[in-house]
N, C-alpha and C. Protein backbone atom coordinates (compact mmCIF):
# COMPACT_ATOMS: atom_id res chain seq x y z
N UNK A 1 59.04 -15.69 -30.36
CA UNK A 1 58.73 -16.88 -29.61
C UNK A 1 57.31 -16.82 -29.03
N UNK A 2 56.58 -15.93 -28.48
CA UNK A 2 55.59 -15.56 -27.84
C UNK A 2 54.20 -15.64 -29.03
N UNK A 3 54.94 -15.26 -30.12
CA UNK A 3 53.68 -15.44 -31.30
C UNK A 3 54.09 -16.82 -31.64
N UNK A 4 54.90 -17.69 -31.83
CA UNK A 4 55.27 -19.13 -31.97
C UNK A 4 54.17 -20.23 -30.69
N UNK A 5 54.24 -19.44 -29.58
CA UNK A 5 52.79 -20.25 -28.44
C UNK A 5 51.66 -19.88 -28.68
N UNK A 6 51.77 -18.39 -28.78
CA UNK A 6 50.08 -18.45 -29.55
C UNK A 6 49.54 -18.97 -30.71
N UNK A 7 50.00 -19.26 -31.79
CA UNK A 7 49.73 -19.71 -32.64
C UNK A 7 49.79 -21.32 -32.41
N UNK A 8 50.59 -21.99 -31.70
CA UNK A 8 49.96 -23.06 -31.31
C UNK A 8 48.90 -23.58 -30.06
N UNK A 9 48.84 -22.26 -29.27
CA UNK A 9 47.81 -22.43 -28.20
C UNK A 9 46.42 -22.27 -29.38
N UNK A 10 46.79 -21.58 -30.30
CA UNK A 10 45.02 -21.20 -31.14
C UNK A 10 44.73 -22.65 -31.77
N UNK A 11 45.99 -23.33 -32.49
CA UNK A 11 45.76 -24.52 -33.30
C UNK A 11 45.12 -25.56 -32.19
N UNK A 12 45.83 -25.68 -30.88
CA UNK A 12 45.20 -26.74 -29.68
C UNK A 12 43.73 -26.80 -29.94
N UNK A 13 43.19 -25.37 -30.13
CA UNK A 13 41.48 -25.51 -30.02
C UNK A 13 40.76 -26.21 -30.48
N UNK A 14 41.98 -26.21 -32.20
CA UNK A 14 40.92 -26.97 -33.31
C UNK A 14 39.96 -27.68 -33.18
N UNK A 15 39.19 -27.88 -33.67
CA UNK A 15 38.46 -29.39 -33.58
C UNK A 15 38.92 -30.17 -35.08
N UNK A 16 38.61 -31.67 -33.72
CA UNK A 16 39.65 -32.28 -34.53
C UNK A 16 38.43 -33.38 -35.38
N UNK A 17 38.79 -33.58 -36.74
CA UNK A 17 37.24 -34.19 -37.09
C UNK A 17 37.83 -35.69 -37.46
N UNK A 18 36.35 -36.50 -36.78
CA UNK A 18 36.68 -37.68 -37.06
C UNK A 18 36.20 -38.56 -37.80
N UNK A 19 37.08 -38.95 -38.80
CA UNK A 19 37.28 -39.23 -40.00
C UNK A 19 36.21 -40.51 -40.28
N UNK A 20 36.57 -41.57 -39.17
CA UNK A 20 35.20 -42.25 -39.00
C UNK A 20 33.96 -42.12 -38.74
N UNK A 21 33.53 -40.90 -38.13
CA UNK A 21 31.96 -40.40 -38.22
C UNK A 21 31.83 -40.19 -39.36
N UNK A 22 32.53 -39.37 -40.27
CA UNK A 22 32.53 -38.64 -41.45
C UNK A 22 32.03 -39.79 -42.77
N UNK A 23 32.91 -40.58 -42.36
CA UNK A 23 32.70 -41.83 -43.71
C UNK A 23 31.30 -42.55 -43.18
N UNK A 24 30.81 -43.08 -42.07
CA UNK A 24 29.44 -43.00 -41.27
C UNK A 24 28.20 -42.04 -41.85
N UNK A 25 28.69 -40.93 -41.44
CA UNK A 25 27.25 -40.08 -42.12
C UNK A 25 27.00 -40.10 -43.84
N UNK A 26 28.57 -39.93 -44.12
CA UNK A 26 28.36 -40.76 -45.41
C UNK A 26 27.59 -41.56 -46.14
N UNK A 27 28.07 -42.46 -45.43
CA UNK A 27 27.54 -43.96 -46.27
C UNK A 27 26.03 -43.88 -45.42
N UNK A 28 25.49 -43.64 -44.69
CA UNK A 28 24.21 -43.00 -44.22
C UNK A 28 23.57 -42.41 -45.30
N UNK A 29 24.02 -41.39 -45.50
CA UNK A 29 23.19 -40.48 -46.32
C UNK A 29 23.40 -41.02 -48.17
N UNK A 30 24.28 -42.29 -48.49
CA UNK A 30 24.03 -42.69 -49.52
C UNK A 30 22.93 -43.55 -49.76
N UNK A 31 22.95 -43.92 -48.33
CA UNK A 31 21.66 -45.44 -48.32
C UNK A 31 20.47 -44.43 -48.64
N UNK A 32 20.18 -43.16 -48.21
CA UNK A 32 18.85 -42.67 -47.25
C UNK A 32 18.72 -41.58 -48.90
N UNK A 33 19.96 -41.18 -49.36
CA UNK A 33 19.13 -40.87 -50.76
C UNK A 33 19.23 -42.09 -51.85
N UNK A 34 19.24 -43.12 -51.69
CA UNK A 34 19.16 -44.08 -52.45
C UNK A 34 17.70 -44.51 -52.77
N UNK A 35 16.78 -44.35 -51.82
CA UNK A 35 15.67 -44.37 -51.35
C UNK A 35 14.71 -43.19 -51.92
N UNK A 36 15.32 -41.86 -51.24
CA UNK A 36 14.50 -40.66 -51.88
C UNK A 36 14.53 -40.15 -52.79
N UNK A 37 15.59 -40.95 -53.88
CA UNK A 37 16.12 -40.57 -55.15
C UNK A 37 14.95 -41.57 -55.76
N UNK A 38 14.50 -42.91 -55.59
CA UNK A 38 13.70 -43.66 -56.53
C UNK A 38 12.47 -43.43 -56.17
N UNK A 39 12.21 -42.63 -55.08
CA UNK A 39 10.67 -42.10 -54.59
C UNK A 39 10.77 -40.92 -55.90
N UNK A 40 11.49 -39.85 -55.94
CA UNK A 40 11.38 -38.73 -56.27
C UNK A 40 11.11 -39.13 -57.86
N UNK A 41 12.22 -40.28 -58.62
CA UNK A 41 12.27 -40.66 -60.06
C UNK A 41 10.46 -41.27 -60.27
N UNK A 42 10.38 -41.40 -59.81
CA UNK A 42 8.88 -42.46 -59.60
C UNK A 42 7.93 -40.83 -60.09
N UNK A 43 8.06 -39.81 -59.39
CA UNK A 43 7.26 -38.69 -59.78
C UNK A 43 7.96 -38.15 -61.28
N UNK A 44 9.45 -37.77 -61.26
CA UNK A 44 9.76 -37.22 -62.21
C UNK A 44 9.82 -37.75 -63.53
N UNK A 45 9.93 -39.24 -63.44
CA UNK A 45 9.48 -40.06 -64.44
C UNK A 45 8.07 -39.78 -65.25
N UNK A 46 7.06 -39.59 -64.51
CA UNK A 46 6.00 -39.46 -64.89
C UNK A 46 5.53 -38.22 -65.25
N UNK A 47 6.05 -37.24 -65.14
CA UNK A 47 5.79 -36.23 -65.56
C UNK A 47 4.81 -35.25 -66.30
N UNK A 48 4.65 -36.55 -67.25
CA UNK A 48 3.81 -35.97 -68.33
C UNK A 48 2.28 -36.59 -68.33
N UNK A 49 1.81 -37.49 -67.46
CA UNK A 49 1.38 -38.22 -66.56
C UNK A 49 0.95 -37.68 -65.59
N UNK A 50 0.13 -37.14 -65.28
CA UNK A 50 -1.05 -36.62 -64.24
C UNK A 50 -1.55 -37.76 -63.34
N UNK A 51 -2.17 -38.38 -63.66
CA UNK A 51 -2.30 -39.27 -63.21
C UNK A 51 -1.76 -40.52 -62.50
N UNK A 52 -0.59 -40.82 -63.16
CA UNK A 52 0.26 -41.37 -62.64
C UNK A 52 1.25 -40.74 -61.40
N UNK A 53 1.43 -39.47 -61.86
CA UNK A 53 1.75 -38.82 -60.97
C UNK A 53 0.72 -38.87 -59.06
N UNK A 54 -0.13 -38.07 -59.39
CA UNK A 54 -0.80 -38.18 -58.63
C UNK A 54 -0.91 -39.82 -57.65
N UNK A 55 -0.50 -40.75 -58.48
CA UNK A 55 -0.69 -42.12 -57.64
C UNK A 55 0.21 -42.50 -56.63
N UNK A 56 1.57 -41.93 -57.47
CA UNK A 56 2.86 -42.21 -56.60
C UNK A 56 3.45 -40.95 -55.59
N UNK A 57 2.68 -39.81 -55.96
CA UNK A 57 2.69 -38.24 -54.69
C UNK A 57 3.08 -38.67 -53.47
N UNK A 58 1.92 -39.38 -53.15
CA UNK A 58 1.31 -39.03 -51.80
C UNK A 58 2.68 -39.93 -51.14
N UNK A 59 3.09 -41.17 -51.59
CA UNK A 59 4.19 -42.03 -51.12
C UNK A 59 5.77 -41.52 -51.10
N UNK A 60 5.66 -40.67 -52.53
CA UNK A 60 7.19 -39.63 -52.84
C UNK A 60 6.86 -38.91 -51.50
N UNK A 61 6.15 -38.17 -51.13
CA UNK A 61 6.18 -37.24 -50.10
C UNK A 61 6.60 -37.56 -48.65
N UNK A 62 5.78 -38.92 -48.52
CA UNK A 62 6.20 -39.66 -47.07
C UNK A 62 7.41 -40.07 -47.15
N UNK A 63 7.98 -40.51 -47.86
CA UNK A 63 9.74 -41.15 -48.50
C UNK A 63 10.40 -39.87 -48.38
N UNK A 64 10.56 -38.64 -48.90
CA UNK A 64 11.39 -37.25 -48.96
C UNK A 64 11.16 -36.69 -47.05
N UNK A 65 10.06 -36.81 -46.88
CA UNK A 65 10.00 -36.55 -45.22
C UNK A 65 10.83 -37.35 -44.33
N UNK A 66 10.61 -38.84 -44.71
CA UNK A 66 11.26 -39.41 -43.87
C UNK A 66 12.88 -39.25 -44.21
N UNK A 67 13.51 -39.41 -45.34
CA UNK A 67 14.56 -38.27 -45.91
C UNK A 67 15.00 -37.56 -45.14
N UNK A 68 14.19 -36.44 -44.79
CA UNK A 68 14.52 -35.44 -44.31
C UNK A 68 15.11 -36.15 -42.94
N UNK A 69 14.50 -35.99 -41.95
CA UNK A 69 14.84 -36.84 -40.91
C UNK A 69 16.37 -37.90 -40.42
N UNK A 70 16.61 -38.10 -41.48
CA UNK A 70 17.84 -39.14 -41.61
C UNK A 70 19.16 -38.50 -42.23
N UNK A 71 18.80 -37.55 -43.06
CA UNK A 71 20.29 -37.15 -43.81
C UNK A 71 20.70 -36.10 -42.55
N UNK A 72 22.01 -36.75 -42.81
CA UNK A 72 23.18 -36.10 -41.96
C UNK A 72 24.17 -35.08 -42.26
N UNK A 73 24.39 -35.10 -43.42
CA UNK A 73 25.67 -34.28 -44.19
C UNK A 73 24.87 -32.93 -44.94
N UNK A 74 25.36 -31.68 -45.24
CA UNK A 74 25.27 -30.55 -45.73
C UNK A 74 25.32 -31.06 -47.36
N UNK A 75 25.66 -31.95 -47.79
CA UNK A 75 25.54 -32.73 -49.29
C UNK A 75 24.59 -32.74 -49.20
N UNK A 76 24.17 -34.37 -48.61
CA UNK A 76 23.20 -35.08 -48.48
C UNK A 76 21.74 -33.99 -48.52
N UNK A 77 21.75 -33.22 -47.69
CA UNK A 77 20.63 -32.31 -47.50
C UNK A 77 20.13 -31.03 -48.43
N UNK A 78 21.40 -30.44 -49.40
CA UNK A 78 21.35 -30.00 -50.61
C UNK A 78 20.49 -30.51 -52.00
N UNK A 79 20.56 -31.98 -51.66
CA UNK A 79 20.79 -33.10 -52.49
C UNK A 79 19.33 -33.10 -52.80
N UNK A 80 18.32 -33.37 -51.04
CA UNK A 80 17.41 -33.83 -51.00
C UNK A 80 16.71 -32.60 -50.71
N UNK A 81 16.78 -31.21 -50.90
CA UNK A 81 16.17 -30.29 -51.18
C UNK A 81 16.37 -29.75 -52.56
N UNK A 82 16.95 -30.41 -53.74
CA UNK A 82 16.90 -30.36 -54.90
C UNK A 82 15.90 -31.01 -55.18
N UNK A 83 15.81 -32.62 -54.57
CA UNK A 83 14.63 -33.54 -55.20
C UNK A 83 13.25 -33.20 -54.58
N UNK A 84 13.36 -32.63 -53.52
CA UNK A 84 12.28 -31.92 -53.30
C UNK A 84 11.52 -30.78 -54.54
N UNK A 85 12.39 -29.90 -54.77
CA UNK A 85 12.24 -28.95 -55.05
C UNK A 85 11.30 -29.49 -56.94
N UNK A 86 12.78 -30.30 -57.07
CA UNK A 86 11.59 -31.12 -58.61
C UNK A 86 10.79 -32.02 -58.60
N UNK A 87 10.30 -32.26 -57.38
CA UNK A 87 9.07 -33.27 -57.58
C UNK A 87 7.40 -32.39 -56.65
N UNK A 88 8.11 -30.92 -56.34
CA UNK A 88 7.16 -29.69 -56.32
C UNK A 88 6.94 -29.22 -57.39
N UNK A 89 8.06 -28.65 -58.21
CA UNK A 89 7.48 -28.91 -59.79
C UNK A 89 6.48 -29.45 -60.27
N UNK A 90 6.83 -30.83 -60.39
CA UNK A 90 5.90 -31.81 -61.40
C UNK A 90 4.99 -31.88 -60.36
N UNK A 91 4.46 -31.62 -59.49
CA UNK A 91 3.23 -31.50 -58.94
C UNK A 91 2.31 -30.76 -58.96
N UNK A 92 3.16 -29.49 -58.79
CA UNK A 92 2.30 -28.29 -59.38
C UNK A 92 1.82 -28.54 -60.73
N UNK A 93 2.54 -29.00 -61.23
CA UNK A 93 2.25 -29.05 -62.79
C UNK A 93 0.96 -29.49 -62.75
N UNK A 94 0.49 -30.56 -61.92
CA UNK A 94 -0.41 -31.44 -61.88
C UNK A 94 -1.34 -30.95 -61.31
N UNK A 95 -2.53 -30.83 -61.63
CA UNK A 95 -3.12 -29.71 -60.24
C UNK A 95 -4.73 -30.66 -60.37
């Protein structure tokens, strides 16, 4: 009986998650890489394109920053340090 209260005094602690923030940061972080996904395509598109590249950089960069800033979820932020990571690529590429 005594391990029957502790084990529900430990469960009391839980935190309890709410389901409506959750679908919130969500749909947040779909809008906000919706955005840093066509900044990032705009570089990776071009790729082969130096130049073109170089035109649309400087704007991919301000778009992935502001990105940064807004995503909420451990997805979301995986997500947008992937598109980071390939539109450092094709930049370097570009020198």
């Amino acid at each position: 009986m005594v391990v029957a209260m502790l084990a529900a005094a430990a469960c009391s602690g839980e935190k309890k998650r709410d389901i409506g923030q959750d679908t919130a940061n969500i749909v947040s972080d779909t809008n906000v890489m919706e955005e840093a996904e066509a900044a990032a395509n705009a570089v990776i598109r071009n790729a082969s394109d130096c130049d073109a590249v170089k035109a649309v950089l400087p704007e991919t960069k301000r778009r992935l920053e502001e990105a940064d800033k807004r995503v909420r979820t451990m997805t979301g932020r995986a997500r947008l340090d992937s598109l980071k990571k390939q539109v450092a690529t094709v930049a370097d590429a570009c020198p």
